[in-house]
PDB file of N, CA and C in Angstrom:
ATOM      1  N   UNK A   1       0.838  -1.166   0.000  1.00  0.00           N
ATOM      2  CA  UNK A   1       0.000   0.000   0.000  1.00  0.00           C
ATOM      3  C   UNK A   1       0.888   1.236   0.000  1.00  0.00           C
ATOM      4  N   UNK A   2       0.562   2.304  -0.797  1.00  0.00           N
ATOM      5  CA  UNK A   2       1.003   3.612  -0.606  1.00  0.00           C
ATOM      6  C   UNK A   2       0.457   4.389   0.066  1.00  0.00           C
ATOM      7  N   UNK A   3       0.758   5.190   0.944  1.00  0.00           N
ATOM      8  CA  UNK A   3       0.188   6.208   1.053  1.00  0.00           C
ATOM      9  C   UNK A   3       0.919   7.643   1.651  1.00  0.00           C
ATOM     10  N   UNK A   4       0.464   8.534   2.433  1.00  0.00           N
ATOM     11  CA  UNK A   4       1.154   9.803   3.017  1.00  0.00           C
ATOM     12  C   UNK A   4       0.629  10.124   3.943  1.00  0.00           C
ATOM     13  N   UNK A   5       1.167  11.165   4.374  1.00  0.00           N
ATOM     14  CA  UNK A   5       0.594  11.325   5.481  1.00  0.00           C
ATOM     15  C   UNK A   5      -0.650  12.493   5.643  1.00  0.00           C
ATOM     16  N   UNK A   6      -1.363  12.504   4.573  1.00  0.00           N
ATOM     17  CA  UNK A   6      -2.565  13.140   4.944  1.00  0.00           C
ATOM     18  C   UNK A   6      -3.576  11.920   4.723  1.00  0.00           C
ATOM     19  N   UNK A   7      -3.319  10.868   3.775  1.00  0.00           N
ATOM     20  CA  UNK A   7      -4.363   9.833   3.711  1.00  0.00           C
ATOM     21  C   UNK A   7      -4.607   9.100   5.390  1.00  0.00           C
ATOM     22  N   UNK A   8      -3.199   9.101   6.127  1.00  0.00           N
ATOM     23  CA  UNK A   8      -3.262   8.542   7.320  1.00  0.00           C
ATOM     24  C   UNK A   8      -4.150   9.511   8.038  1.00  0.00           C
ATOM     25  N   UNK A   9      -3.313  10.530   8.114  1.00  0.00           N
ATOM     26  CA  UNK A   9      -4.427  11.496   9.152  1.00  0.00           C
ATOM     27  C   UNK A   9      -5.861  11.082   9.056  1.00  0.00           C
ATOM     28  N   UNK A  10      -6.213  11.321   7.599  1.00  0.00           N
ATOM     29  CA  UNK A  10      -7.705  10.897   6.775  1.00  0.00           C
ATOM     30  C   UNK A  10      -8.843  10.033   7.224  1.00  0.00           C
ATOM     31  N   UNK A  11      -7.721   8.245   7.784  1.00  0.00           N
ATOM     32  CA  UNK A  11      -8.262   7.649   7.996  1.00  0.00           C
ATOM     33  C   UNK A  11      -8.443   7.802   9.195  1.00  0.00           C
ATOM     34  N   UNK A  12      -7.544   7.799  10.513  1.00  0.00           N
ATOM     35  CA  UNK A  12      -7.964   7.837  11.957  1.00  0.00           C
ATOM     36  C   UNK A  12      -8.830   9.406  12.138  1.00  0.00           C
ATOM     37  N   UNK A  13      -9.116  10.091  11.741  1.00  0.00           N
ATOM     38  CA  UNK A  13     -10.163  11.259  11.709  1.00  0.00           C
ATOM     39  C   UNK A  13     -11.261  10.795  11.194  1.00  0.00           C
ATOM     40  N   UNK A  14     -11.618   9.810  10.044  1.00  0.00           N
ATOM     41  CA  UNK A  14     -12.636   8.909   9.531  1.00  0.00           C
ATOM     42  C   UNK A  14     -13.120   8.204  10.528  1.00  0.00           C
ATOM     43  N   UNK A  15     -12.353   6.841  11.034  1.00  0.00           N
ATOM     44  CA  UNK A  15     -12.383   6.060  12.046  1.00  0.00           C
ATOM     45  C   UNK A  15     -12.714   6.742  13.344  1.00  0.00           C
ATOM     46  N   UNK A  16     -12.039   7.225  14.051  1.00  0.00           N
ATOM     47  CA  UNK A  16     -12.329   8.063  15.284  1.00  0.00           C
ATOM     48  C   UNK A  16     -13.700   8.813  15.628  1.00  0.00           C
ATOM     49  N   UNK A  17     -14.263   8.874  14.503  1.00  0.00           N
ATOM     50  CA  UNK A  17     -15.393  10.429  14.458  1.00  0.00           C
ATOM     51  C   UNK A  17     -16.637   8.994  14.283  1.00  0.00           C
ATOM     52  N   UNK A  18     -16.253   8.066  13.865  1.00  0.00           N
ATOM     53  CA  UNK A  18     -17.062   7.062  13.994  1.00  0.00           C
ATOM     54  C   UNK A  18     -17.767   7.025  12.303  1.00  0.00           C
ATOM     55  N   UNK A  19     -17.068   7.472  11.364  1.00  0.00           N
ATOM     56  CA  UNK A  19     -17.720   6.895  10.493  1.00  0.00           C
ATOM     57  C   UNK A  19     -17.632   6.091   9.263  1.00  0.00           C
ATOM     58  N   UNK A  20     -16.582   4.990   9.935  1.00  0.00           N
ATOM     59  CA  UNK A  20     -15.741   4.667   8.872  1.00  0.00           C
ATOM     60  C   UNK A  20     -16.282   2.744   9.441  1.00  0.00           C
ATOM     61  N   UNK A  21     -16.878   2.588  10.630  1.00  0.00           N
ATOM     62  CA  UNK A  21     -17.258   1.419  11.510  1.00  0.00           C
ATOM     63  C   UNK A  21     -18.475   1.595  12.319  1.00  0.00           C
ATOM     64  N   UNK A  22     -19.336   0.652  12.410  1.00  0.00           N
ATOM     65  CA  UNK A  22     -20.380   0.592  13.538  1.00  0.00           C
ATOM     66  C   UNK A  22     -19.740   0.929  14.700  1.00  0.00           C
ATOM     67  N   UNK A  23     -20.403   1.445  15.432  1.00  0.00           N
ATOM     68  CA  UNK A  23     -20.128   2.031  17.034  1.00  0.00           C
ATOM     69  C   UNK A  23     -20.004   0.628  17.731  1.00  0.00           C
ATOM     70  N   UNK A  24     -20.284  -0.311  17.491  1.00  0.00           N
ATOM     71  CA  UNK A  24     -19.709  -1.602  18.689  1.00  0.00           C
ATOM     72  C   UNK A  24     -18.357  -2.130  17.756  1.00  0.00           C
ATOM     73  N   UNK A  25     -18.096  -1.881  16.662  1.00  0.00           N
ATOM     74  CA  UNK A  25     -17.115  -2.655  16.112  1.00  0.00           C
ATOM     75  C   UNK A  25     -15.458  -1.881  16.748  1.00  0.00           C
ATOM     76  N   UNK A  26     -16.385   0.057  16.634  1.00  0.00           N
ATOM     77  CA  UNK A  26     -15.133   0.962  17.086  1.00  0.00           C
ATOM     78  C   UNK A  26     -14.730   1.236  18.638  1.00  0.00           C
ATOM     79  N   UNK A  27     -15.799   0.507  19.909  1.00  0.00           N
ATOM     80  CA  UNK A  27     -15.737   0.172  21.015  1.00  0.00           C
ATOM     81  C   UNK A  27     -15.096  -0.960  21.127  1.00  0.00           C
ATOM     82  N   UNK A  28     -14.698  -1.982  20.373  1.00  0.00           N
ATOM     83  CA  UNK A  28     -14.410  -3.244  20.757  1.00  0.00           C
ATOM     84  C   UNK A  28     -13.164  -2.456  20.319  1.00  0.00           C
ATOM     85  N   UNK A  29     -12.878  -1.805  19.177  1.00  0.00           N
ATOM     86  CA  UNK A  29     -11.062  -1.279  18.975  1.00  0.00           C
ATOM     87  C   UNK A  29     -10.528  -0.686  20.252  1.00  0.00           C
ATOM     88  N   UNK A  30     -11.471   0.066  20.411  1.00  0.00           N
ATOM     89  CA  UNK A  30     -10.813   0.856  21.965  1.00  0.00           C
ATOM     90  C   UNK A  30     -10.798   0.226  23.073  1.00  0.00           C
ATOM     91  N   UNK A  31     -11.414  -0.840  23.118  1.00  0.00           N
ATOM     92  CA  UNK A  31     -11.149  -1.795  24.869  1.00  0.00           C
ATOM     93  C   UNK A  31      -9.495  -1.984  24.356  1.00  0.00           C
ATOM     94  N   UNK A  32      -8.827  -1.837  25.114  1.00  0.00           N
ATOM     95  CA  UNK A  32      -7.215  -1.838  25.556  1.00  0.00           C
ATOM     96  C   UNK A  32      -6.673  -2.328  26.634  1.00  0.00           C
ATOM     97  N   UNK A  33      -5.490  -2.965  26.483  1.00  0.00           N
ATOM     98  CA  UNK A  33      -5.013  -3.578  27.823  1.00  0.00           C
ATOM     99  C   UNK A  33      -3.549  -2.676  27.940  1.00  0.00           C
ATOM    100  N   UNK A  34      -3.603  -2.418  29.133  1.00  0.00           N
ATOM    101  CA  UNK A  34      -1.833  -1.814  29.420  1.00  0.00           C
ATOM    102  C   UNK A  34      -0.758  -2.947  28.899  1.00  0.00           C
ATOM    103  N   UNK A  35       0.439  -2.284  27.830  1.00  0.00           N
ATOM    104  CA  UNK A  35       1.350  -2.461  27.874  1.00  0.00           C
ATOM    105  C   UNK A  35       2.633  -2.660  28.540  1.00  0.00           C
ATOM    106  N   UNK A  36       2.848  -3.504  28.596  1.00  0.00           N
ATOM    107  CA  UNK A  36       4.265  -3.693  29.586  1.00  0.00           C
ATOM    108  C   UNK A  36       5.241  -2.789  29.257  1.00  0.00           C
ATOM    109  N   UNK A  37       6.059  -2.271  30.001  1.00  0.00           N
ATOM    110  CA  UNK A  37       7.402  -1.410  29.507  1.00  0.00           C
ATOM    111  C   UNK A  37       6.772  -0.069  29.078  1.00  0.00           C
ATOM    112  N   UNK A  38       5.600   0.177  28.681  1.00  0.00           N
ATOM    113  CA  UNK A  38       5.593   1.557  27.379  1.00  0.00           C
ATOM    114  C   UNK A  38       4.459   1.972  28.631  1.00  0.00           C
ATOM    115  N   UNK A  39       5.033   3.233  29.250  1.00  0.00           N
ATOM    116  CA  UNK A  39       3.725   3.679  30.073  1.00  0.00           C
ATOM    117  C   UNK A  39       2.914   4.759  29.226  1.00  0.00           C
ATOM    118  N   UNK A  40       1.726   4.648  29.961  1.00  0.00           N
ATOM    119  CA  UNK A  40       0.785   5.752  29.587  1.00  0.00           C
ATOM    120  C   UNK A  40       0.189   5.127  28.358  1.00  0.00           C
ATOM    121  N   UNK A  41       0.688   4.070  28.038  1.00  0.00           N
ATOM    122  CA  UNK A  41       0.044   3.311  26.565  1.00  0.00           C
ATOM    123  C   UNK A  41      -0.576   1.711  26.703  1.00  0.00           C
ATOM    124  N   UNK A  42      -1.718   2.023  26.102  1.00  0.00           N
ATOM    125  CA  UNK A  42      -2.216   0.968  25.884  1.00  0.00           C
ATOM    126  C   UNK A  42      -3.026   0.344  24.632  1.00  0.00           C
ATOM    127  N   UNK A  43      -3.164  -1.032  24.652  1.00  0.00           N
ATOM    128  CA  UNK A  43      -3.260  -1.543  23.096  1.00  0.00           C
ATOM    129  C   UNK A  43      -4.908  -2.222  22.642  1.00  0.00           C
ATOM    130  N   UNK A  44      -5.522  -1.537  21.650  1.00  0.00           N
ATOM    131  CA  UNK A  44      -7.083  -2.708  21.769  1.00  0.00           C
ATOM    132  C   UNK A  44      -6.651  -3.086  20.258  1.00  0.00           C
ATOM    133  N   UNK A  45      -7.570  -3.270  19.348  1.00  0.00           N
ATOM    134  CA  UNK A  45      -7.642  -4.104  18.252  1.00  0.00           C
ATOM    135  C   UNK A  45      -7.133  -3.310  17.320  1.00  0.00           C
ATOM    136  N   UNK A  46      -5.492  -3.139  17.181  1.00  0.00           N
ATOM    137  CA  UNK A  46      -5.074  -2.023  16.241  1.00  0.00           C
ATOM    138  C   UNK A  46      -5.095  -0.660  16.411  1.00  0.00           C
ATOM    139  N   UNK A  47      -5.600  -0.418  17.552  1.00  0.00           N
ATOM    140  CA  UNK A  47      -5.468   1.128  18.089  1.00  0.00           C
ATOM    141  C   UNK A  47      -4.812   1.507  19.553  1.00  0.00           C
ATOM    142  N   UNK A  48      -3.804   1.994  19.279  1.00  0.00           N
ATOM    143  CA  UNK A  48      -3.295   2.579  20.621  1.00  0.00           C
ATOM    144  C   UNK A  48      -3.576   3.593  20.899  1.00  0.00           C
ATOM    145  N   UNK A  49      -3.818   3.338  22.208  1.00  0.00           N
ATOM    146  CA  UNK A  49      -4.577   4.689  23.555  1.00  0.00           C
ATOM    147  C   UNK A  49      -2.818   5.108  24.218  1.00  0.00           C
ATOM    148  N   UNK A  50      -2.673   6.495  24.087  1.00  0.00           N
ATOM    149  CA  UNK A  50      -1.490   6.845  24.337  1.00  0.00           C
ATOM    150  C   UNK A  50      -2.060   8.419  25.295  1.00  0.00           C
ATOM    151  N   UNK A  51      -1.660   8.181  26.662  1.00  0.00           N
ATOM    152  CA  UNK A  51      -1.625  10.054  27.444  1.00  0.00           C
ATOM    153  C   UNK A  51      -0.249  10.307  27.573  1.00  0.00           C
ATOM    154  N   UNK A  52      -0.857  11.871  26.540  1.00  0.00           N
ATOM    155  CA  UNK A  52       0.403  12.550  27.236  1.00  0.00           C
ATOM    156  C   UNK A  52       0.724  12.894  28.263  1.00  0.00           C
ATOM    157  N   UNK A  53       1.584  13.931  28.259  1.00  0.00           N
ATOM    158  CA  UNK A  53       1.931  14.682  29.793  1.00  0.00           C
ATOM    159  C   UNK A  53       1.301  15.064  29.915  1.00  0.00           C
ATOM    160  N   UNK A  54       0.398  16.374  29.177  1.00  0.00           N
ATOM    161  CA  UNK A  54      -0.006  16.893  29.580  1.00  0.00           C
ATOM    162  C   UNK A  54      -1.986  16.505  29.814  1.00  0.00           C
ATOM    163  N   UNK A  55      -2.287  15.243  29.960  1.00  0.00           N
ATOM    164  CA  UNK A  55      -2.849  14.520  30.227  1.00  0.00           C
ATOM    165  C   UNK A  55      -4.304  14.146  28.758  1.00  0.00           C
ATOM    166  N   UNK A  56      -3.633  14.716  27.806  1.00  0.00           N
ATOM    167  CA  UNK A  56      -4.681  14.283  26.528  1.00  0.00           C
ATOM    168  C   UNK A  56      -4.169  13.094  26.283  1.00  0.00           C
ATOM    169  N   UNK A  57      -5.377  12.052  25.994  1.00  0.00           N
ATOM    170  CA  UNK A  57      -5.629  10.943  25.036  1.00  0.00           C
ATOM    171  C   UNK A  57      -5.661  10.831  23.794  1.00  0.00           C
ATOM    172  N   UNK A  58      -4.461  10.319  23.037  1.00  0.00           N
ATOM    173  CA  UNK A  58      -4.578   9.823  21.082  1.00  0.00           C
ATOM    174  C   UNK A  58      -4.244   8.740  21.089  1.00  0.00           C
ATOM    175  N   UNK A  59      -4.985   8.356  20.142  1.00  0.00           N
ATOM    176  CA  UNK A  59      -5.659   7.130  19.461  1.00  0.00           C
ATOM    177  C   UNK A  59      -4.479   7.220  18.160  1.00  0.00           C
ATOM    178  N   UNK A  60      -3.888   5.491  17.906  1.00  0.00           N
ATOM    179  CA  UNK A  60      -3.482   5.529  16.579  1.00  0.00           C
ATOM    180  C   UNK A  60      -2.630   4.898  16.666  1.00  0.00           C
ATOM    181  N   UNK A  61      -2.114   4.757  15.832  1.00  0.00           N
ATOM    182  CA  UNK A  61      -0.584   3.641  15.652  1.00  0.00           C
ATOM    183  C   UNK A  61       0.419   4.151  14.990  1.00  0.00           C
ATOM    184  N   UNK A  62       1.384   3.424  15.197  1.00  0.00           N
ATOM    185  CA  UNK A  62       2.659   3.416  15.018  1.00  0.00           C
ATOM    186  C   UNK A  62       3.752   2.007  14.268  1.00  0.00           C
ATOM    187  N   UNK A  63       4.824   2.835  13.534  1.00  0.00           N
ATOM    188  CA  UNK A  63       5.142   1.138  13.011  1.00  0.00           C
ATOM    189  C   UNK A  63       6.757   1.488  12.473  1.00  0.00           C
ATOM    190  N   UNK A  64       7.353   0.764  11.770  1.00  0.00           N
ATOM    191  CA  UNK A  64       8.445   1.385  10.969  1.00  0.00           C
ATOM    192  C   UNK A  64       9.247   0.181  10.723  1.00  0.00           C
ATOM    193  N   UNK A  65      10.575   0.666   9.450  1.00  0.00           N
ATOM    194  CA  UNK A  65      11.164  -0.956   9.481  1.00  0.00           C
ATOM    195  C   UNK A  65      12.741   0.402   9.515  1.00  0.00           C
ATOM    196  N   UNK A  66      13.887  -0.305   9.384  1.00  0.00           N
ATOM    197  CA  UNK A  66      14.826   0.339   9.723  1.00  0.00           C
ATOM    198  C   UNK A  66      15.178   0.990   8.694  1.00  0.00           C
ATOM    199  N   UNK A  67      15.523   2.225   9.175  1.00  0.00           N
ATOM    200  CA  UNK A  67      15.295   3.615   8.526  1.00  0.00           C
ATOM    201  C   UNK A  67      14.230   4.269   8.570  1.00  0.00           C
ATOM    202  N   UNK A  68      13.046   3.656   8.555  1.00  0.00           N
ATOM    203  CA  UNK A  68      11.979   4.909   8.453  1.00  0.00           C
ATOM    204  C   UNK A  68      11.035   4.498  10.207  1.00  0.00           C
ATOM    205  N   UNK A  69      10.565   5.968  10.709  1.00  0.00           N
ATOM    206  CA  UNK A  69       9.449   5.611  11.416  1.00  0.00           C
ATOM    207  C   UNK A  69       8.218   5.978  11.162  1.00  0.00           C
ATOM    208  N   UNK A  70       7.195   5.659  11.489  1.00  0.00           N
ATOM    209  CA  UNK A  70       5.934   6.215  11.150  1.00  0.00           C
ATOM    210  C   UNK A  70       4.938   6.466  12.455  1.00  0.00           C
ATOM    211  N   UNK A  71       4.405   7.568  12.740  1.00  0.00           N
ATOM    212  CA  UNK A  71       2.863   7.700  14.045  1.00  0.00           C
ATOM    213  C   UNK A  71       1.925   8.187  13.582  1.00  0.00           C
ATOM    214  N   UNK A  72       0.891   7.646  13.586  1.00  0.00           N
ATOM    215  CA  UNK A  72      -0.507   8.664  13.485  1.00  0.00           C
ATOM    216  C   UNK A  72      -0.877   8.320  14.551  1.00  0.00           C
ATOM    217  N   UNK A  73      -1.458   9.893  15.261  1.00  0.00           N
ATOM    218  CA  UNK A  73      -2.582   9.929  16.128  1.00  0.00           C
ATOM    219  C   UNK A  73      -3.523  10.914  16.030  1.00  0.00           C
ATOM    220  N   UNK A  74      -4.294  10.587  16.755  1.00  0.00           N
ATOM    221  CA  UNK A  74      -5.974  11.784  16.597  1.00  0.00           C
ATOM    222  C   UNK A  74      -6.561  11.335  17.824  1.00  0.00           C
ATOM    223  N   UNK A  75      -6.946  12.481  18.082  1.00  0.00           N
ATOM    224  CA  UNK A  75      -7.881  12.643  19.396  1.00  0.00           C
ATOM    225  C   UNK A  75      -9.490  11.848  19.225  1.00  0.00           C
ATOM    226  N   UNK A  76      -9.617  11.082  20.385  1.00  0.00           N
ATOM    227  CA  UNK A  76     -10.808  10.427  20.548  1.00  0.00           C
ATOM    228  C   UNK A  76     -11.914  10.926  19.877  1.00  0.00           C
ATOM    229  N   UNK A  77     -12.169  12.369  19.669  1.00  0.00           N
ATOM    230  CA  UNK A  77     -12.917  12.770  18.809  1.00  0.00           C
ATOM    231  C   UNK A  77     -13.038  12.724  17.344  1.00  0.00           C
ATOM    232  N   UNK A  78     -11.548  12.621  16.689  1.00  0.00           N
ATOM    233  CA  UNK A  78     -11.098  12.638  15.317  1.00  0.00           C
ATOM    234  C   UNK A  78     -11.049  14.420  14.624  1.00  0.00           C
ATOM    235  N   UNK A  79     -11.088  14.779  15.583  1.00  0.00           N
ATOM    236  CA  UNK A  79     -11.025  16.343  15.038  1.00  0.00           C
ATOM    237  C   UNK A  79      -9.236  17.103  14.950  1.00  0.00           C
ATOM    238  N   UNK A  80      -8.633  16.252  15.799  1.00  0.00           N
ATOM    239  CA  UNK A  80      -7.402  16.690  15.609  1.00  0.00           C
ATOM    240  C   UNK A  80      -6.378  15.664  15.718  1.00  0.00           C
ATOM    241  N   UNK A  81      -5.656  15.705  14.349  1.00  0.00           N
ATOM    242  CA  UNK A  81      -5.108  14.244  14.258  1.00  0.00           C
ATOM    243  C   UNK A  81      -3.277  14.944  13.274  1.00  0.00           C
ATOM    244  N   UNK A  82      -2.583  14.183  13.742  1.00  0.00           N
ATOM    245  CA  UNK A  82      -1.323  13.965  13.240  1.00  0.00           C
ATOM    246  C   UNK A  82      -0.717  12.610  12.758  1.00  0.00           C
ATOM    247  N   UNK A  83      -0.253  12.630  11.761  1.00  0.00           N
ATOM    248  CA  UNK A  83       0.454  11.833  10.568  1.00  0.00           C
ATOM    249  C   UNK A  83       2.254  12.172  10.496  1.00  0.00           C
ATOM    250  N   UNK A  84       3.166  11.455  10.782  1.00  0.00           N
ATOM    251  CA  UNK A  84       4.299  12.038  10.431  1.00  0.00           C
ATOM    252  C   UNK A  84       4.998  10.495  10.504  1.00  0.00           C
ATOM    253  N   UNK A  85       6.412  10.566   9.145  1.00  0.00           N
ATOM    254  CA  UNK A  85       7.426   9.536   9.218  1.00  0.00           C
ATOM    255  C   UNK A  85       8.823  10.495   9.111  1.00  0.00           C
ATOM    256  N   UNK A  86       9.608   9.602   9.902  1.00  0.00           N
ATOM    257  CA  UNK A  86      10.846  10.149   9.573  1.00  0.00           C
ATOM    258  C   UNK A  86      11.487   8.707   8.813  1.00  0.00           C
ATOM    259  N   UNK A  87      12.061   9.594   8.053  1.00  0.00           N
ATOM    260  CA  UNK A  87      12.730   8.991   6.798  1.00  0.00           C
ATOM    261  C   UNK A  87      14.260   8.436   8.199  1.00  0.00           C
ATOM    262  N   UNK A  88      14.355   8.570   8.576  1.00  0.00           N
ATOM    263  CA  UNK A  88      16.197   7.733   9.235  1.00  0.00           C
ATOM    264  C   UNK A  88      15.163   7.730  10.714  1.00  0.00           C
ATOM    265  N   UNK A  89      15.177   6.173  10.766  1.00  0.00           N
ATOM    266  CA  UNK A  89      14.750   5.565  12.438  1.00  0.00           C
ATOM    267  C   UNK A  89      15.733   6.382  13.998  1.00  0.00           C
ATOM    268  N   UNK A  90      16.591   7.380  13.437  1.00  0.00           N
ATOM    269  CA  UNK A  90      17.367   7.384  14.544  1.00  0.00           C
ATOM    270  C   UNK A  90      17.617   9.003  14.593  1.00  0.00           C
ATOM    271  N   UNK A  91      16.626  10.042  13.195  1.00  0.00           N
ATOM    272  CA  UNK A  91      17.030  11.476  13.289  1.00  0.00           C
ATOM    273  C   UNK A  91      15.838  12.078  14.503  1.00  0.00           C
ATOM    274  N   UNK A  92      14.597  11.500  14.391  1.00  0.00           N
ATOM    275  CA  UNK A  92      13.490  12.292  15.433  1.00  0.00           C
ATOM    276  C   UNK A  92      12.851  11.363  16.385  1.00  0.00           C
ATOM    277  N   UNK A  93      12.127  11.821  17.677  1.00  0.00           N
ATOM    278  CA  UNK A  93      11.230  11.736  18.428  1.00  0.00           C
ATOM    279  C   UNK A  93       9.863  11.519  17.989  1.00  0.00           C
ATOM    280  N   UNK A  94       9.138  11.281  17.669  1.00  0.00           N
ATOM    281  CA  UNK A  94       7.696  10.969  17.296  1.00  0.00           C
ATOM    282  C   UNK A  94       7.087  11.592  19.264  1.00  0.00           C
ATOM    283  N   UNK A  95       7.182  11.118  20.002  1.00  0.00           N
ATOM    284  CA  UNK A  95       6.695  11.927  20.967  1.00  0.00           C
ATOM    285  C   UNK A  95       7.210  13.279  21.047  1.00  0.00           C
ATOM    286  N   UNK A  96       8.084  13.768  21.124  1.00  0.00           N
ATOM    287  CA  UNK A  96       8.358  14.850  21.518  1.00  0.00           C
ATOM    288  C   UNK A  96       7.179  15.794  20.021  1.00  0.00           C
ATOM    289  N   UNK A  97       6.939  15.155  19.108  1.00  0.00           N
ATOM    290  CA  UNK A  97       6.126  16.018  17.804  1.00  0.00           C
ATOM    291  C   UNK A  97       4.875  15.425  18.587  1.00  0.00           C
ATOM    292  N   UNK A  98       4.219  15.050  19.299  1.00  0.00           N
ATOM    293  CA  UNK A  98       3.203  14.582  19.483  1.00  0.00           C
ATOM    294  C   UNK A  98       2.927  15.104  20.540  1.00  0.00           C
ATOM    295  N   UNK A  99       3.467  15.333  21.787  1.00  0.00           N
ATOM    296  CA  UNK A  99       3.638  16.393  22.606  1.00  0.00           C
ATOM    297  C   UNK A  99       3.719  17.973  22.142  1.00  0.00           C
ATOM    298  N   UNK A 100       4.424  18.146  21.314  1.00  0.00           N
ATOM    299  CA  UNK A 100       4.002  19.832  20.886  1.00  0.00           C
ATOM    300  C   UNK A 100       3.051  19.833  19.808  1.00  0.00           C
ATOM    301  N   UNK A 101       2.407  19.026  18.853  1.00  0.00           N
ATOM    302  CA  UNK A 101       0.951  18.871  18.362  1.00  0.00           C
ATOM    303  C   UNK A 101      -0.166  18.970  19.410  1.00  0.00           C
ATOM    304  N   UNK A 102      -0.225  17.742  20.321  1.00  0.00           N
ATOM    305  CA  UNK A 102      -1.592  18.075  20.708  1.00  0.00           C
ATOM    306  C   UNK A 102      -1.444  19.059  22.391  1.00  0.00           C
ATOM    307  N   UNK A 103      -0.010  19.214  22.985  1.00  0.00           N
ATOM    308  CA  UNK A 103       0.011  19.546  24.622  1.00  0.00           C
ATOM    309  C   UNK A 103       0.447  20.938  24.355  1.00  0.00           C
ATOM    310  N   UNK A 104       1.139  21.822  23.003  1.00  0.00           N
ATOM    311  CA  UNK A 104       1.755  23.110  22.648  1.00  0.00           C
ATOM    312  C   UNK A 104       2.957  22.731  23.366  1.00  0.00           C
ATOM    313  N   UNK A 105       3.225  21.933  23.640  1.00  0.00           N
ATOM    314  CA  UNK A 105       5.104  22.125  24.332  1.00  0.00           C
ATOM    315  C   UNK A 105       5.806  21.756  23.254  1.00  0.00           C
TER     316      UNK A 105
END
């Protein structure tokens, strides 16, 4: 699959806002169990529940193979959502952009 990062945004703002799935199919995504090791994160059916510091909840995933990383997240609502890869696994933070997206730090 191809895509970029506005099709990603696209979809978890689709998904999230609820209209991309029945409302029990997109409740069963969000039941989540805590992750071991990764705090503040947790995992349901392809969607990770991630708080920041500054105590907001995004929804979305993450992935990468070496060299590139990839995050989308969007707020439980789907109204505000971020898409970003870095091309070299080892030049950026994906939290620290995810923290000044949705917390302004």
């Amino acid at each position: 699959m191809i895509s970029t990062s506005a099709d990603l945004t696209r979809f978890y703002e689709t998904l999230l806002r609820g209209s991309l799935l029945p409302p029990h199919q997109l409740k069963e995504m969000k039941t989540t169990t805590p992750v071991p090791g990764a705090p503040n994160t947790a995992y349901g059916l392809g969607l990770i529940d991630h708080t920041l510091s500054c105590g907001r909840h995004v929804w979305g995933h993450d992935g990468g193979i070496h060299g590139s990383t990839s995050t989308a997240a969007t707020t439980a609502d789907g109204r505000h959502a971020l898409a970003l890869n870095f091309n070299a696994d080892w030049t950026g933070d994906p939290e620290t952009v995810m923290e000044a997206e949705f917390c302004g730090e």
